[in-house]
C-alpha atoms as a PDB file:
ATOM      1  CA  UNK A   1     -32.750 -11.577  -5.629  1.00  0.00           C
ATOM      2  CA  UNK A   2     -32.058 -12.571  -1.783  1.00  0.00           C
ATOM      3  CA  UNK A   3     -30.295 -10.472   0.324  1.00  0.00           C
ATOM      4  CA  UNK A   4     -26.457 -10.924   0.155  1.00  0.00           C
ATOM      5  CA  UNK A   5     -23.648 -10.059   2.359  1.00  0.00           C
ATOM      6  CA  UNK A   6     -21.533  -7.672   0.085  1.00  0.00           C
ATOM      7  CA  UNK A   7     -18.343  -5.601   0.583  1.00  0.00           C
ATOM      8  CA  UNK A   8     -17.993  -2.702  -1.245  1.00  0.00           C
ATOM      9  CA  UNK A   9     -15.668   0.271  -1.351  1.00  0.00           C
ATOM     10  CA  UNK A  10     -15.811   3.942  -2.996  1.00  0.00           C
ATOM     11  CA  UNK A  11     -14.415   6.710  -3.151  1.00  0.00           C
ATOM     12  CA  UNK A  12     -15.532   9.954  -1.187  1.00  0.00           C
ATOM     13  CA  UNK A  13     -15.751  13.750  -1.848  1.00  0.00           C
ATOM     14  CA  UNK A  14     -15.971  15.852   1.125  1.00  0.00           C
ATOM     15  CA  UNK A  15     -15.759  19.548   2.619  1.00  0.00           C
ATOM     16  CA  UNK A  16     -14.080  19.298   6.114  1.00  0.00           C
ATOM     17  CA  UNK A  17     -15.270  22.428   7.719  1.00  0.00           C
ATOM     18  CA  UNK A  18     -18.630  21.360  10.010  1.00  0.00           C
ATOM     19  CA  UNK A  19     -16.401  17.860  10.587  1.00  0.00           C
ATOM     20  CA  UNK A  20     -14.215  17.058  13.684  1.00  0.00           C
ATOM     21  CA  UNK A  21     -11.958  14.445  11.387  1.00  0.00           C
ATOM     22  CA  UNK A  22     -12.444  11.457   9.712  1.00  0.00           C
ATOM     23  CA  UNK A  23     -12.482   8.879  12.700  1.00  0.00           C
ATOM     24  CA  UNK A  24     -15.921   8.394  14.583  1.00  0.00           C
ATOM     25  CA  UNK A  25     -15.805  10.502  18.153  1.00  0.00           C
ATOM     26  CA  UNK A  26     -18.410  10.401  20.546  1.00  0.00           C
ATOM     27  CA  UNK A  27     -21.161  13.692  20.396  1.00  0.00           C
ATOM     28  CA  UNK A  28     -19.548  15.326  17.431  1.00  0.00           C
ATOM     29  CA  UNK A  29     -20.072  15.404  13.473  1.00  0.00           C
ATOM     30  CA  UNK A  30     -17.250  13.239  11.773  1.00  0.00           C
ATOM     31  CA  UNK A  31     -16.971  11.953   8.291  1.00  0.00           C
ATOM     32  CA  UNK A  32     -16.956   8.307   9.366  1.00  0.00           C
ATOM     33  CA  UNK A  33     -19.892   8.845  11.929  1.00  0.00           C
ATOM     34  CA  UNK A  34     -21.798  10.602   8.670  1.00  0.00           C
ATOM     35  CA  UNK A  35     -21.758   7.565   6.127  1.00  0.00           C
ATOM     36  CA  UNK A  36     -22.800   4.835   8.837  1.00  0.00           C
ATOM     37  CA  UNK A  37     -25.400   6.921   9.981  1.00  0.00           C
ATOM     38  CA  UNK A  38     -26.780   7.216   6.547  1.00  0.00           C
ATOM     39  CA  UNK A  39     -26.213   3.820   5.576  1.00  0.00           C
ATOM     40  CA  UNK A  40     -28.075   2.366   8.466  1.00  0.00           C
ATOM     41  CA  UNK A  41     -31.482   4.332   7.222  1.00  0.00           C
ATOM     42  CA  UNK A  42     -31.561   2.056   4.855  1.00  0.00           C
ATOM     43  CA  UNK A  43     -29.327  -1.005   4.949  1.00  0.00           C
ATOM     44  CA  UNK A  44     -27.946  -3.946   7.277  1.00  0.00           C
ATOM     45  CA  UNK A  45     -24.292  -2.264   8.349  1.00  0.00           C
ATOM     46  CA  UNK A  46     -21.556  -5.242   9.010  1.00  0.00           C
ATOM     47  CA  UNK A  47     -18.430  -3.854  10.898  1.00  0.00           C
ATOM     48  CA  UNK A  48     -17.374  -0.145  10.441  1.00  0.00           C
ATOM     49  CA  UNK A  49     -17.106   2.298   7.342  1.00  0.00           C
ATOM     50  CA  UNK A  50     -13.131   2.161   7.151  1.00  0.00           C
ATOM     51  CA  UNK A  51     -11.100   5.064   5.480  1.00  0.00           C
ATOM     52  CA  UNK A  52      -7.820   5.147   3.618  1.00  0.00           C
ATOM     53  CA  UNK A  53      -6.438   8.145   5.645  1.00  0.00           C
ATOM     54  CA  UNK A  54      -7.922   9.556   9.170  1.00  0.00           C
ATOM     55  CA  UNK A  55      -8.010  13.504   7.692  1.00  0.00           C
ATOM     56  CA  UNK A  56      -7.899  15.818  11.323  1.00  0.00           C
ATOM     57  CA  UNK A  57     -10.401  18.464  12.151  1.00  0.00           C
ATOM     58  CA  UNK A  58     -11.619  20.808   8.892  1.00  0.00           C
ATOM     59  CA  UNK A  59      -9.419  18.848   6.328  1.00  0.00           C
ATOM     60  CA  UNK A  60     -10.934  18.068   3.171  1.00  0.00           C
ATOM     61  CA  UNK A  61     -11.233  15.440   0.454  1.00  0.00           C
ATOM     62  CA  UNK A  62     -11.633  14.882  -3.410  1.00  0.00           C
ATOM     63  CA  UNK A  63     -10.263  11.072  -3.331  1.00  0.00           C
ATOM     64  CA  UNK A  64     -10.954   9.524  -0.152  1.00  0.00           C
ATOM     65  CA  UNK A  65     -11.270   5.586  -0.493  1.00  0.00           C
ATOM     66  CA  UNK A  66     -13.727   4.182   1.876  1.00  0.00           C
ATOM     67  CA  UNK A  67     -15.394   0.374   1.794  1.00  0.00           C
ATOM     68  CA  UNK A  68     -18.090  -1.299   4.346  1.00  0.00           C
ATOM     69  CA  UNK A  69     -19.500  -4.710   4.128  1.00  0.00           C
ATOM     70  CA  UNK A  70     -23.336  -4.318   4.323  1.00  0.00           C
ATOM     71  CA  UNK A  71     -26.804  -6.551   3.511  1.00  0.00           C
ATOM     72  CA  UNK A  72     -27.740  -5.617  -0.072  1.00  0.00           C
ATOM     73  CA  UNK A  73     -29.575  -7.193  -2.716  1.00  0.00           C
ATOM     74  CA  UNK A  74     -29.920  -4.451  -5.545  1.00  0.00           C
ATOM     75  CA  UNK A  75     -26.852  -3.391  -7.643  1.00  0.00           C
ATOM     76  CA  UNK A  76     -24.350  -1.688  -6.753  1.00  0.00           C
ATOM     77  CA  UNK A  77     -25.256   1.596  -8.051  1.00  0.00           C
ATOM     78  CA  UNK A  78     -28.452   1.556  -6.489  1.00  0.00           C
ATOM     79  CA  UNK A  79     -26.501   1.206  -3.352  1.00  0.00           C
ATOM     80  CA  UNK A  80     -24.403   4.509  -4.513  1.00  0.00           C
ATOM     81  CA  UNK A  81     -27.624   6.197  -5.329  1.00  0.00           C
ATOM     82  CA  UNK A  82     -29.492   5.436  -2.141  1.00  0.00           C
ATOM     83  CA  UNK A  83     -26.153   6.321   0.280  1.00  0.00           C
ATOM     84  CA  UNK A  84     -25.678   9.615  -1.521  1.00  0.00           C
ATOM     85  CA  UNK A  85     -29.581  10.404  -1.186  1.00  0.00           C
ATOM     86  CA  UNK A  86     -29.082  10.029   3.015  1.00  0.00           C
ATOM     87  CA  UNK A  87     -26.140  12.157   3.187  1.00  0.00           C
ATOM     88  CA  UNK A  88     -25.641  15.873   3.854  1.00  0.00           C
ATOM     89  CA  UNK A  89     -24.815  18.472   0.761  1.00  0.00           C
ATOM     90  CA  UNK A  90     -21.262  18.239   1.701  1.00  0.00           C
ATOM     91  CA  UNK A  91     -20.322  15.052   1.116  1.00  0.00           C
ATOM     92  CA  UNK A  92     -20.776  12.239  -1.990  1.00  0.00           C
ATOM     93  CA  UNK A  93     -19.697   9.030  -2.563  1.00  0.00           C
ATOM     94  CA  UNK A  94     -18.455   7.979  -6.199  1.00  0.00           C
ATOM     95  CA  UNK A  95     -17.257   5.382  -7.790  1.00  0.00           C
ATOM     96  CA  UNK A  96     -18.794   2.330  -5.414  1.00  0.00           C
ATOM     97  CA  UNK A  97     -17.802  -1.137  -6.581  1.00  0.00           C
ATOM     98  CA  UNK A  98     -17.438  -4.418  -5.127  1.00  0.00           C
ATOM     99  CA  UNK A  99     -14.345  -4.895  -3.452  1.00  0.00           C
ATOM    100  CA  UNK A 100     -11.397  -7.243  -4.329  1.00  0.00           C
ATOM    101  CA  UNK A 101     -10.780  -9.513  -2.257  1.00  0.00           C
ATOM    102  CA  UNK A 102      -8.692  -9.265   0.775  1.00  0.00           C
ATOM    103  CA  UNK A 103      -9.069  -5.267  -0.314  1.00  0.00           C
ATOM    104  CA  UNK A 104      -8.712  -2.784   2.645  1.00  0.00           C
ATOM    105  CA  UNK A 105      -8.607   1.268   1.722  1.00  0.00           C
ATOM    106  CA  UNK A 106      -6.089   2.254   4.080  1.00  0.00           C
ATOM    107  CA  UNK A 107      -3.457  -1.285   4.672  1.00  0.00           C
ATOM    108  CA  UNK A 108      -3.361  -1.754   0.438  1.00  0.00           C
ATOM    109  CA  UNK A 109      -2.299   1.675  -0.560  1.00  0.00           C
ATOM    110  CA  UNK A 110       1.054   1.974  -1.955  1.00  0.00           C
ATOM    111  CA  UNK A 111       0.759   5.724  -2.754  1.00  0.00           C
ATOM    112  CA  UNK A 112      -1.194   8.844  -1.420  1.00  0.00           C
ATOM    113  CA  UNK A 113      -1.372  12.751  -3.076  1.00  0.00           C
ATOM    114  CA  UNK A 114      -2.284  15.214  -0.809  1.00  0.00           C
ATOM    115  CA  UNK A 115      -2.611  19.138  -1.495  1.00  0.00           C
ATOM    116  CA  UNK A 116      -2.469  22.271   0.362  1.00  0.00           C
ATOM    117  CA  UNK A 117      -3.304  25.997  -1.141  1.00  0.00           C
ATOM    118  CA  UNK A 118      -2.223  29.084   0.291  1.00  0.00           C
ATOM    119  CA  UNK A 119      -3.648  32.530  -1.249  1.00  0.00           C
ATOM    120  CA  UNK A 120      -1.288  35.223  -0.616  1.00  0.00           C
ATOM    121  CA  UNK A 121      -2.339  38.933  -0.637  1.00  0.00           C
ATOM    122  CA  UNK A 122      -0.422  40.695  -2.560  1.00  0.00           C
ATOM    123  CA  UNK A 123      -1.210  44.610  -1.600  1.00  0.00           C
ATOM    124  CA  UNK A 124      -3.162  45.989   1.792  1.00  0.00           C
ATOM    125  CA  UNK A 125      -6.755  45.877   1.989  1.00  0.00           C
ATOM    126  CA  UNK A 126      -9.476  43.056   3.094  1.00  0.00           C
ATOM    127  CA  UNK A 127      -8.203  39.772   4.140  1.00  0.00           C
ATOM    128  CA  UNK A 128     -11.338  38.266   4.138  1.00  0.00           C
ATOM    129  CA  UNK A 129     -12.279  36.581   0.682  1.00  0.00           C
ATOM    130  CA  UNK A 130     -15.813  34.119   0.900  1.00  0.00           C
ATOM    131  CA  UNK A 131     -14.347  31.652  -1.766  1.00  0.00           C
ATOM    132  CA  UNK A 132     -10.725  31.286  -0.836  1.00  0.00           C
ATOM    133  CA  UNK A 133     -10.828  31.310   2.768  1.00  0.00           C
ATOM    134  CA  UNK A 134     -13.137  28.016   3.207  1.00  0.00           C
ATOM    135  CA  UNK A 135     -10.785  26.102   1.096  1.00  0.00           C
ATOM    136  CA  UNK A 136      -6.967  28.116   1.545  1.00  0.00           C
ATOM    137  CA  UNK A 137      -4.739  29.294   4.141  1.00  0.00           C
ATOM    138  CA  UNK A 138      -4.902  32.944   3.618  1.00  0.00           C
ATOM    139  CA  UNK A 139      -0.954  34.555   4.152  1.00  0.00           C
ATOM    140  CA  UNK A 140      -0.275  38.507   4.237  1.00  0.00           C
ATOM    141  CA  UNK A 141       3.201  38.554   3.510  1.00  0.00           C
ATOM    142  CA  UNK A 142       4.898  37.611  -0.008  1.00  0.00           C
ATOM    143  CA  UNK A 143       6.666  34.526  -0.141  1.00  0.00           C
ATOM    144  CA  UNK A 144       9.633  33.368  -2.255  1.00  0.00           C
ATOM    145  CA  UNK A 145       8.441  30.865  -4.635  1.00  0.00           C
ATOM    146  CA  UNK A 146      12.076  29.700  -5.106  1.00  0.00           C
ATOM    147  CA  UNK A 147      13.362  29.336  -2.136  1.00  0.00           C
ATOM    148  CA  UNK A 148       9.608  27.045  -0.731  1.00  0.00           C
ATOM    149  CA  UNK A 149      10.653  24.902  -3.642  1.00  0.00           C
ATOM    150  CA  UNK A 150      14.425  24.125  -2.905  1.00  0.00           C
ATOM    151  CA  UNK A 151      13.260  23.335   0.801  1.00  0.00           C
ATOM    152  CA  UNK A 152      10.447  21.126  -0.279  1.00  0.00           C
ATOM    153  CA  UNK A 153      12.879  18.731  -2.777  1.00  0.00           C
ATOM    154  CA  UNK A 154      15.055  17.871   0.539  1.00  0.00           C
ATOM    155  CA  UNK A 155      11.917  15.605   1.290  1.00  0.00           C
ATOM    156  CA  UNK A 156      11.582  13.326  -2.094  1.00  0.00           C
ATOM    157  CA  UNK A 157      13.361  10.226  -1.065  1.00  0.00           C
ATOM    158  CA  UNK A 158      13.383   7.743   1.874  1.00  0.00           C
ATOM    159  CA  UNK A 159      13.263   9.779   4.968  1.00  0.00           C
ATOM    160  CA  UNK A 160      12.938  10.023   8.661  1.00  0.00           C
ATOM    161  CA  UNK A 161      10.429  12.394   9.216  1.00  0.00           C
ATOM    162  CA  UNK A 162       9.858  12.209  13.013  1.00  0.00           C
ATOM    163  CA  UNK A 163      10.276  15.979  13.040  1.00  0.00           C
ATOM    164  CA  UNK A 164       7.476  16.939  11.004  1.00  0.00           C
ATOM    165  CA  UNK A 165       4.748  14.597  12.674  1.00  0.00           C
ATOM    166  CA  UNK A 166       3.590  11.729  15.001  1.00  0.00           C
ATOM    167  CA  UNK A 167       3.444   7.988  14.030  1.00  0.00           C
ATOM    168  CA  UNK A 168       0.503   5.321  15.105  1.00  0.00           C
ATOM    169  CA  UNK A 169       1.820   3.973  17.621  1.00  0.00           C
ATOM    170  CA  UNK A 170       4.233   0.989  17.014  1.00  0.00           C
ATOM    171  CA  UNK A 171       4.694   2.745  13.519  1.00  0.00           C
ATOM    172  CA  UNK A 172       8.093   3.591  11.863  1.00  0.00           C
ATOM    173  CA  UNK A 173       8.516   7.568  10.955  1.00  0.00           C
ATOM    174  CA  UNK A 174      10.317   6.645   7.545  1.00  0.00           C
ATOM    175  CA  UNK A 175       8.680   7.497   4.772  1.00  0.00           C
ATOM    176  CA  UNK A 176       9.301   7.408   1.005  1.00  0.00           C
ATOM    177  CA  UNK A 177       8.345  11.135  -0.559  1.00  0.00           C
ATOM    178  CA  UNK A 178       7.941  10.658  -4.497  1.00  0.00           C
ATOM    179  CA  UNK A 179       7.056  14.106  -5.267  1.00  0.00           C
ATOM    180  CA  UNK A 180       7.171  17.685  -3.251  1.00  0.00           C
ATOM    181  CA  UNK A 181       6.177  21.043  -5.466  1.00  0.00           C
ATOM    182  CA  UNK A 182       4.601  24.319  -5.007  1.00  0.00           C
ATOM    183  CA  UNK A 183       3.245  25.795  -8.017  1.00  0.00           C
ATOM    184  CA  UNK A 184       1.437  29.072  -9.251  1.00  0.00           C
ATOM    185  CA  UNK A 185      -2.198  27.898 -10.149  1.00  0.00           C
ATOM    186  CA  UNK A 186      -4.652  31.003 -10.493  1.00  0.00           C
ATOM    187  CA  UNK A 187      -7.831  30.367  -9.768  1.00  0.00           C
ATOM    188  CA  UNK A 188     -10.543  32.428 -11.613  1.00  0.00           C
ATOM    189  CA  UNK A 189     -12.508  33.592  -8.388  1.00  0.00           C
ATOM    190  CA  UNK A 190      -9.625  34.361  -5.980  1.00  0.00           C
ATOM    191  CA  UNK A 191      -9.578  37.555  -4.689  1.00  0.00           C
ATOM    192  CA  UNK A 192      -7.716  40.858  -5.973  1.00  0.00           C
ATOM    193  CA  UNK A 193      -4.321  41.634  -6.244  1.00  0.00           C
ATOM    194  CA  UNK A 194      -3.978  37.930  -4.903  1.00  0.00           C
ATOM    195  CA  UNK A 195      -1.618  34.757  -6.311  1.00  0.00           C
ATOM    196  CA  UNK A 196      -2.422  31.111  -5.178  1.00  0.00           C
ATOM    197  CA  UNK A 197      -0.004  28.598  -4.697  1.00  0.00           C
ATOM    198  CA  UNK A 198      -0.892  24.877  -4.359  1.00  0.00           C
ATOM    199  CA  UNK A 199       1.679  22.788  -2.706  1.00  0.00           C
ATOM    200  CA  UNK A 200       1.278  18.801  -4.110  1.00  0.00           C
ATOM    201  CA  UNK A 201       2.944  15.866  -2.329  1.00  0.00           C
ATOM    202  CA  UNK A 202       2.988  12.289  -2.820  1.00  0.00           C
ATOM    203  CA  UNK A 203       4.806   9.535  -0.894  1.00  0.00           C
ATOM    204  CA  UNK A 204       3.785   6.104   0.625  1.00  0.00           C
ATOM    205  CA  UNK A 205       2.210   7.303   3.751  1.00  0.00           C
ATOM    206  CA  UNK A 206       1.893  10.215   6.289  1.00  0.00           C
ATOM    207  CA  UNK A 207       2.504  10.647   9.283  1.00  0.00           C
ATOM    208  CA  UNK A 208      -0.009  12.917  12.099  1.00  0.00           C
ATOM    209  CA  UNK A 209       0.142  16.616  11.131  1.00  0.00           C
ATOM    210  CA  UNK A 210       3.053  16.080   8.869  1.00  0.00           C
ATOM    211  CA  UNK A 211       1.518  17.511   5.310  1.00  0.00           C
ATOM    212  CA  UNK A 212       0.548  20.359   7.345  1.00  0.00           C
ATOM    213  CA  UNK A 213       4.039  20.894   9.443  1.00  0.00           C
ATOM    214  CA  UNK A 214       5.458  20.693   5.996  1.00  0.00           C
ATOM    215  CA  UNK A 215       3.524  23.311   4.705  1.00  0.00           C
ATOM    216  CA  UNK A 216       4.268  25.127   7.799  1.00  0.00           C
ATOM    217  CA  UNK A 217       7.786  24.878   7.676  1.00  0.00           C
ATOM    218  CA  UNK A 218       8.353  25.954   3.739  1.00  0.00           C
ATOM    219  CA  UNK A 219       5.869  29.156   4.633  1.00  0.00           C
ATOM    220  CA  UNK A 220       8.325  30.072   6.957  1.00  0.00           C
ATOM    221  CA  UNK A 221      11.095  29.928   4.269  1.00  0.00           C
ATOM    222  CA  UNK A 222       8.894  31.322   2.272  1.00  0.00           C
ATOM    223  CA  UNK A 223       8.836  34.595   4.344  1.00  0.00           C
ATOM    224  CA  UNK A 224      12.501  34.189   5.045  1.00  0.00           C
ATOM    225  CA  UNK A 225      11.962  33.149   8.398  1.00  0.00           C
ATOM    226  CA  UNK A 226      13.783  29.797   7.636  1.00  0.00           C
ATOM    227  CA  UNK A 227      16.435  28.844   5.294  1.00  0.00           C
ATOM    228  CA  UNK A 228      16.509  26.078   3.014  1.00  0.00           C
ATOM    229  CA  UNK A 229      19.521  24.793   5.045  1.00  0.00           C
ATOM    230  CA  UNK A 230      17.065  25.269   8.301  1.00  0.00           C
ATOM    231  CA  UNK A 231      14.802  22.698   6.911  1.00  0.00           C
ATOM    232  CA  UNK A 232      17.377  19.577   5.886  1.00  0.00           C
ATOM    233  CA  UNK A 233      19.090  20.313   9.845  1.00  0.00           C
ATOM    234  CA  UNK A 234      15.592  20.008  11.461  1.00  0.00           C
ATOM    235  CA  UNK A 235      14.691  17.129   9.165  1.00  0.00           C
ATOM    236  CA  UNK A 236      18.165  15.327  10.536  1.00  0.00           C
ATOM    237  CA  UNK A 237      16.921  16.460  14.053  1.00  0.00           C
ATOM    238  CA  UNK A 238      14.313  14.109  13.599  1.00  0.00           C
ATOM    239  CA  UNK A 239      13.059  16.207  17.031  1.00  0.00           C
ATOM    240  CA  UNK A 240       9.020  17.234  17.121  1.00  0.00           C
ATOM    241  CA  UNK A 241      10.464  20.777  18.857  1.00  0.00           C
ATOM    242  CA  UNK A 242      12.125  21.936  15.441  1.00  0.00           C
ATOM    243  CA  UNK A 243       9.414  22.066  13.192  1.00  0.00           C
ATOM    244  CA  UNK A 244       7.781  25.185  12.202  1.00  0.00           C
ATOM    245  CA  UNK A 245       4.254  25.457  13.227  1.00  0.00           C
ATOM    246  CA  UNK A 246       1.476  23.532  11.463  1.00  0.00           C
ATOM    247  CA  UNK A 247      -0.283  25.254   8.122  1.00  0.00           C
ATOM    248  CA  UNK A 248      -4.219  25.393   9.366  1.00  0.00           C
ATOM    249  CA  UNK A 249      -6.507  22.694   8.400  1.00  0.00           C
ATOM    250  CA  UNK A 250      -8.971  24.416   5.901  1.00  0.00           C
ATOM    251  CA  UNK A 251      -6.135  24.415   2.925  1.00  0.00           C
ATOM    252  CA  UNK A 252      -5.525  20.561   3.339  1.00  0.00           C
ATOM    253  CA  UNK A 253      -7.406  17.926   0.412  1.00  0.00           C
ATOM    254  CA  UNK A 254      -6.667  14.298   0.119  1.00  0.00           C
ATOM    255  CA  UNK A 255      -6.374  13.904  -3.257  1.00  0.00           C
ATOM    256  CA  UNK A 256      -5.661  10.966  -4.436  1.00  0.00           C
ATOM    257  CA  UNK A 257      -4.919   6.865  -2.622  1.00  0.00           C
ATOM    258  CA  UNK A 258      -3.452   4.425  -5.329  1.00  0.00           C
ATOM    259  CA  UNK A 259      -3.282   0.708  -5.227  1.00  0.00           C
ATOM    260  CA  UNK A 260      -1.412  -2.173  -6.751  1.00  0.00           C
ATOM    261  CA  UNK A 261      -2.501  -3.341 -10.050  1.00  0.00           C
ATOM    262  CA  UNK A 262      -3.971  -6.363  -8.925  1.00  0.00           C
ATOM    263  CA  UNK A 263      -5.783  -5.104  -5.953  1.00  0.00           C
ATOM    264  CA  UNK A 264      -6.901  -1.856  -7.854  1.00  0.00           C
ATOM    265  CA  UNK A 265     -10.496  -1.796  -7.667  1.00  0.00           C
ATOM    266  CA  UNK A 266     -11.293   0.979 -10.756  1.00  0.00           C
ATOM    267  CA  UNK A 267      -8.474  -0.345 -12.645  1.00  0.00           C
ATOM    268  CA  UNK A 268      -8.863  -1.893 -15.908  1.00  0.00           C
ATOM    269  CA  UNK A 269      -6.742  -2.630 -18.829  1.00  0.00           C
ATOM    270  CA  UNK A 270      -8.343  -0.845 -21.461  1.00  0.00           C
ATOM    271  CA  UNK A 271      -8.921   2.071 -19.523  1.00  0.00           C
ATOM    272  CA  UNK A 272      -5.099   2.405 -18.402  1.00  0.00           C
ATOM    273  CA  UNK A 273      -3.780   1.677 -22.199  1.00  0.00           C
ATOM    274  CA  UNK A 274      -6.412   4.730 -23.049  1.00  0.00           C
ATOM    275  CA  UNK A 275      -4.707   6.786 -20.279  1.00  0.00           C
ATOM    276  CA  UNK A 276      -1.151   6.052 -21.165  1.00  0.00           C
ATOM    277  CA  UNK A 277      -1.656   6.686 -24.628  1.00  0.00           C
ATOM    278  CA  UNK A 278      -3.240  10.269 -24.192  1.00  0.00           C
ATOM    279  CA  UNK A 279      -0.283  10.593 -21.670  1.00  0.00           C
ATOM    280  CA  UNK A 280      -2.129  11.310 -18.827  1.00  0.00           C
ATOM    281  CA  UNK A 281      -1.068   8.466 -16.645  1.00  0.00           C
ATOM    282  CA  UNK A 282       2.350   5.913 -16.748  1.00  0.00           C
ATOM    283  CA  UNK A 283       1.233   3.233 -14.099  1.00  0.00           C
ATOM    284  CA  UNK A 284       4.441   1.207 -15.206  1.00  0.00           C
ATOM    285  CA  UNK A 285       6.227   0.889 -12.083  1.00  0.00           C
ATOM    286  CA  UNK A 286       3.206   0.344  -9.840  1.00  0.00           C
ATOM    287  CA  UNK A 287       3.263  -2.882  -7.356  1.00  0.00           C
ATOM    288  CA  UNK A 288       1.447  -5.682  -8.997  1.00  0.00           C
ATOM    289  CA  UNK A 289       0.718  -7.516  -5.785  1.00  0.00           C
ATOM    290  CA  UNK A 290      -0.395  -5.643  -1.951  1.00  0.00           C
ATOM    291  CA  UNK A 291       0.342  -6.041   1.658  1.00  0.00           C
ATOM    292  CA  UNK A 292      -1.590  -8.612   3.688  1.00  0.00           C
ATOM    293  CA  UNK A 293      -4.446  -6.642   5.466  1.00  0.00           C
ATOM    294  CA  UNK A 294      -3.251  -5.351   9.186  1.00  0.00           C
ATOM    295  CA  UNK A 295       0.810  -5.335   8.304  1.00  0.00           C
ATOM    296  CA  UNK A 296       2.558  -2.328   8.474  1.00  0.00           C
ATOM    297  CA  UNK A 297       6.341  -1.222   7.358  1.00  0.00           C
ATOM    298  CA  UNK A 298       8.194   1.125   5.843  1.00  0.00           C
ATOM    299  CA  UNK A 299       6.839   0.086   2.173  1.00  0.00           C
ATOM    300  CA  UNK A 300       2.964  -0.204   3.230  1.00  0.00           C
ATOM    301  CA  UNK A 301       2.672   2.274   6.387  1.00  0.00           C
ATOM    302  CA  UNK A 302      -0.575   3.256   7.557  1.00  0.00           C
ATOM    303  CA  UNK A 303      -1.641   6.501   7.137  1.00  0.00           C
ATOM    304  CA  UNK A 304      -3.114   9.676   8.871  1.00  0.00           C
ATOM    305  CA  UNK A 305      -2.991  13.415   8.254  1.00  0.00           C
END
């Protein structure tokens, strides 16, 4: 087989911690800096490894989207194979395919899930637990459940979130929150005398630090610090200085990046009747058709957290 000209995208699995962000930076470890660096030990790189969302400083991912063009004239999953064997213990790729065409992981998404965990101690003792703190903002007062809840639902809909974070600039702050809800999810090696809760948000697109001013904001409720009513004024502020301080990176995880049917690159027909008939998945009302590559708006904005 000759050597072809391929694009290909993935998804990615990482642990944030030893990584300053996402985007390449000159003389420190970043995610993007990682896979090029490993791809070029063994393959002809065209053109950058781009990202679906530019995670900050010690943010993590389970569903990262990421696609390259490189020289390669083996399959596909040799491709996978050979990437994963260059790169460090905490970070994979999965799920590598060719690309659609006209496919970009970051301009085509019409939906991204992110999630944030906070452990709360629940009595006096050590506040130092080896297997939440990597992956969980650790909080030493109790928090009302309730009242983090009825704050967070003031987001689902089309809002202006200029409070809660910073646009690319030329960007819009509107965004369009589909889902905003902290649950109780034990964990079975959490510390002690210890409750988790796992905030989950979708919407079209984030802006800078805004998952994590979010999670700020309904900790503060949380510890009655804020009121529910505190949060829909400051969100009608739409001022940076009335947000509540930003949750710390380590509990962040991209979770998910979705794409229009047509443009979906692990979608396929049998596999989504099998998911919507175990009821695992209703894809019904998902865009059939994407954005042109490099356009940005209030139903396709880009994307960083």
């Amino acid at each position: 087989m000759e050597s072809a000209t391929v694009r290909v995208c993935g998804r990615l699995a990482y642990d944030g911690t030893a990584y300053h962000g996402f985007q390449a930076q000159a003389g420190v470890p970043t995610v993007q800096g990682t896979l090029e660096t490993a791809l070029v030990r063994f393959a002809q790189l065209h053109g950058r490894v781009a990202g679906a969302g530019r995670t900050d400083a010690g943010v993590h991912a389970t569903g990262q989207v990421i696609a390259v063009e490189v020289v390669w004239r083996h399959p596909v999953a040799s491709l996978q194979a050979a990437w994963n064997a260059h790169l460090p213990p905490d970070m994979v790729v999965y799920d590598l395919v060719e690309a659609p065409a006209g496919f970009h992981p970051r301009f085509s998404a019409y939906r991204r899930t992110y999630r944030y965990t906070v452990v709360v101690w629940e009595t006096s003792g050590a506040r130092r637990w080896p297997l939440a703190d990597r992956f969980a903002w650790t909080v030493t007062r109790p928090l009302d459940l309730g009242a983090m809840n009825r704050a967070a639902a003031q987001w689902v809909g089309t809002h202006d979130f200029a409070t809660f974070g910073r646009p690319t600039q030329g960007e819009s702050t509107v965004r369009t929150v589909t889902a905003a809800q902290w649950e109780v999810i034990p964990a079975q090696h959490d510390p002690p005398d210890s409750c988790r809760l796992v905030f989950t948000i979708t919407a079209n697109g984030f802006l800078h630090n805004m998952v994590r001013c979010l999670v700020g904001t309904c900790v503060a409720v949380g510890q009655g610090e804020w009121t529910p009513t505190d949060v829909a004024e400051a969100l009608a502020a739409r001022d940076r200085r009335r947000t509540a301080p930003p949750a710390p990176p380590q509990g962040l995880v991209l979770e998910q990046v979705a794409y229009p049917l047509a443009y979906d690159p692990w979608f396929t027909v049998s596999g989504q009747a099998a998911r919507e008939t175990s009821g695992l998945e209703d894809r019904s009302s998902v865009p059939t058709t994407h954005r042109p590559v490099g356009q940005t708006g209030v139903g396709y904005p880009g994307q960083e957290e």
